[in-house]
Protein backbone atom coordinates (compact mmCIF):
# COMPACT_ATOMS: atom_id res chain seq x y z
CA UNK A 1 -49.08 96.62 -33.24
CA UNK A 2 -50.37 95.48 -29.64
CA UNK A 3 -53.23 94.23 -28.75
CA UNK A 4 -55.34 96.20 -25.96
CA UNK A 5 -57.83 94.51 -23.52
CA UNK A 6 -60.47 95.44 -25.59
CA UNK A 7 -59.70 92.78 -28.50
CA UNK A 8 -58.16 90.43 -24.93
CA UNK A 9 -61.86 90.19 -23.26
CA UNK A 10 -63.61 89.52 -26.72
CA UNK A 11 -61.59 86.38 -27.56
CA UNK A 12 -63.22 83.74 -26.65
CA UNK A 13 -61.85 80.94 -24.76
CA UNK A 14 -60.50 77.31 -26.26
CA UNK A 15 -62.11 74.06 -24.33
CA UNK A 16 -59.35 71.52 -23.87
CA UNK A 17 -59.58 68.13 -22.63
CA UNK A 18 -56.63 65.99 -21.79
CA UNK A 19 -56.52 61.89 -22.34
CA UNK A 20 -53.51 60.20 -21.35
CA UNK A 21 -51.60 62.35 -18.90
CA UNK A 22 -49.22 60.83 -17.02
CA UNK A 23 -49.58 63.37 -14.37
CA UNK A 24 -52.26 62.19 -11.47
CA UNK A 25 -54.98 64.32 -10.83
CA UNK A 26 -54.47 63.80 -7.02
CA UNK A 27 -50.69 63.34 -5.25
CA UNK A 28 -49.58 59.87 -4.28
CA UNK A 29 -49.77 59.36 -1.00
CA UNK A 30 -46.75 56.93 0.48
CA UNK A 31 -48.03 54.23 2.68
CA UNK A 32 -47.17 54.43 6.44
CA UNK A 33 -44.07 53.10 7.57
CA UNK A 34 -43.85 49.25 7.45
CA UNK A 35 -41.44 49.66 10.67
CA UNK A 36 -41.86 51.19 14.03
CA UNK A 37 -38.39 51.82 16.29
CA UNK A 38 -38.51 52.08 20.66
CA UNK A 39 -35.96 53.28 22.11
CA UNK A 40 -34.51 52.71 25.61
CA UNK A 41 -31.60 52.48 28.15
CA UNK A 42 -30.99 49.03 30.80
CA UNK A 43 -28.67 49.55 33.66
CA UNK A 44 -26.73 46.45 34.74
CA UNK A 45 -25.01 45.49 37.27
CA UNK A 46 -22.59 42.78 38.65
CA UNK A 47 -24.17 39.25 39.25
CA UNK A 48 -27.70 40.51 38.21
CA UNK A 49 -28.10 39.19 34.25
CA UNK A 50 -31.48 40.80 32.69
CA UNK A 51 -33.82 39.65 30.19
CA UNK A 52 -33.24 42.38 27.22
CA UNK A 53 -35.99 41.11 24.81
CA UNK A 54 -38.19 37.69 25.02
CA UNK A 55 -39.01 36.08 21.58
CA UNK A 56 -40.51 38.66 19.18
CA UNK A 57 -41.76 37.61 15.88
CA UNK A 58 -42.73 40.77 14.46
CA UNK A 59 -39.12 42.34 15.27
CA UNK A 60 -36.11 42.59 12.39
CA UNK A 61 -33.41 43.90 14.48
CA UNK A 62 -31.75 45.42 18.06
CA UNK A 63 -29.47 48.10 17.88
CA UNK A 64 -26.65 48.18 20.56
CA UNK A 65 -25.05 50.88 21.91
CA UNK A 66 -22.66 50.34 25.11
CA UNK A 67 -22.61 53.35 26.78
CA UNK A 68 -20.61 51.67 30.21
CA UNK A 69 -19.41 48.07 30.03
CA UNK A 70 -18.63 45.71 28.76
CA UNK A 71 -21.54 43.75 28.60
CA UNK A 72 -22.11 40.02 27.63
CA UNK A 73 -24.76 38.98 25.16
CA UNK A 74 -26.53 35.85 25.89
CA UNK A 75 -28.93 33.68 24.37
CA UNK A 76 -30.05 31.55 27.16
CA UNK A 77 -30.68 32.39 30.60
CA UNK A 78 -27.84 29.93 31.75
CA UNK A 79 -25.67 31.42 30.21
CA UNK A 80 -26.07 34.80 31.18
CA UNK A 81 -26.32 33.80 34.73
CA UNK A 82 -23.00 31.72 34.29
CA UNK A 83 -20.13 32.74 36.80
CA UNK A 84 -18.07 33.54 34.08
CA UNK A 85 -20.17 36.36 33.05
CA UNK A 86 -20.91 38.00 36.91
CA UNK A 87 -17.54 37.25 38.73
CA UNK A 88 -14.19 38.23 38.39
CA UNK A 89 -12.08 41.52 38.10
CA UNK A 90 -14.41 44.24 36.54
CA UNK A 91 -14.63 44.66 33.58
CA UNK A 92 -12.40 42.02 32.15
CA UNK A 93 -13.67 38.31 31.19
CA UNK A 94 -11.03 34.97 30.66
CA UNK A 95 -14.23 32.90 28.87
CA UNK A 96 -17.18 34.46 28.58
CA UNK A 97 -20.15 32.33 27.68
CA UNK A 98 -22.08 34.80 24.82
CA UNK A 99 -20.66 37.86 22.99
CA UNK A 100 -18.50 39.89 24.58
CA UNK A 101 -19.82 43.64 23.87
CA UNK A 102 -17.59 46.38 24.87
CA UNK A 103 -18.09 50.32 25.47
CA UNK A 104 -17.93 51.58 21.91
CA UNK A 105 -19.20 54.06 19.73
CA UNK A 106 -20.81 51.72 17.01
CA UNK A 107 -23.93 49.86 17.72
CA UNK A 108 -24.23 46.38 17.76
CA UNK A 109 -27.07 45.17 14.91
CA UNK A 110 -28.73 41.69 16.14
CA UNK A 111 -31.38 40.52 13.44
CA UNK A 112 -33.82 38.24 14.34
CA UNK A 113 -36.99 37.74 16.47
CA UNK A 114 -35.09 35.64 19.77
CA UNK A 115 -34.76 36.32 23.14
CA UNK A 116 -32.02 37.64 24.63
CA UNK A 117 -30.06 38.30 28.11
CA UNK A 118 -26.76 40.82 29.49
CA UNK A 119 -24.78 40.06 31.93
CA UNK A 120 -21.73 41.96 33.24
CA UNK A 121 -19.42 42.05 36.26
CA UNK A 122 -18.91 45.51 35.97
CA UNK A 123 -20.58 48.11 39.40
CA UNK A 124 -22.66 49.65 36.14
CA UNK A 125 -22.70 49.27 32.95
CA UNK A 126 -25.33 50.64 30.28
CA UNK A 127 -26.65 49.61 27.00
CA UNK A 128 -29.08 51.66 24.92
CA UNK A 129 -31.49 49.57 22.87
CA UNK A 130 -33.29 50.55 19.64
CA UNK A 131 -36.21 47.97 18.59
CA UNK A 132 -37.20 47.40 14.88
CA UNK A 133 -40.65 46.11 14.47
CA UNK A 134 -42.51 45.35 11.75
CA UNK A 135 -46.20 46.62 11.83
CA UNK A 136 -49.34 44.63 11.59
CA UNK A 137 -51.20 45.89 9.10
């Protein structure tokens, strides 16, 4: 038949010890984030180019997103303050001297640690910038 908790409590108990388990005895811990992200929003406006990031060699990447443009993308100061990037109808460019960027709903992924400038001839335009960075450790 069954047993009762008489025979239960006068067992007695089995010592076990386990070698080679390849479950830890304490969790993994994952190591902080390698990457940190900032997050911001330049307004721009006609014949007034900004500096958007100076050299960075800890950063990966820029994310893009223009939220009122078009914007241009420059990589030298020149060439953001160039009168074919400030001047002319808004909005519209014949030769723009960097990448033209318009309003969209995809961001714009720049790699790379250099320095960058926007320019526009639009009244306002707006770009929201995300910043990769690699941590120092």
């Amino acid at each position: 038949m069954g047993r009762t908790m008489t025979d239960v409590a006068e067992m007695q108990a089995i010592k076990v010890h386990v070698t080679g388990s390849d479950v830890p005895l304490v969790p993994k811990v994952d190591p902080p984030c390698p990457y940190r992200t900032s997050n911001r929003t330049v307004q721009l406006s006609a014949g007034n180019p900004i500096v958007l990031t100076g050299y960075d060699p800890l950063r990966e990447q820029l994310l893009l997103l223009v939220v009122a443009g078009p914007v241009i993308l420059c990589d030298s100061v020149g060439d953001s303050s160039a009168a074919e990037n400030n001047t002319g109808t808004a909005g519209t460019y014949v030769a723009p001297r960097g990448a033209l960027l318009p309003q969209s709903n995809n961001q714009y992924v720049i790699p790379g640690p250099d320095a960058l400038w926007l320019a526009t001839n639009s009244v306002a335009a707006q770009v929201s910038v995300t910043t990769v960075r690699k941590t120092i450790r």
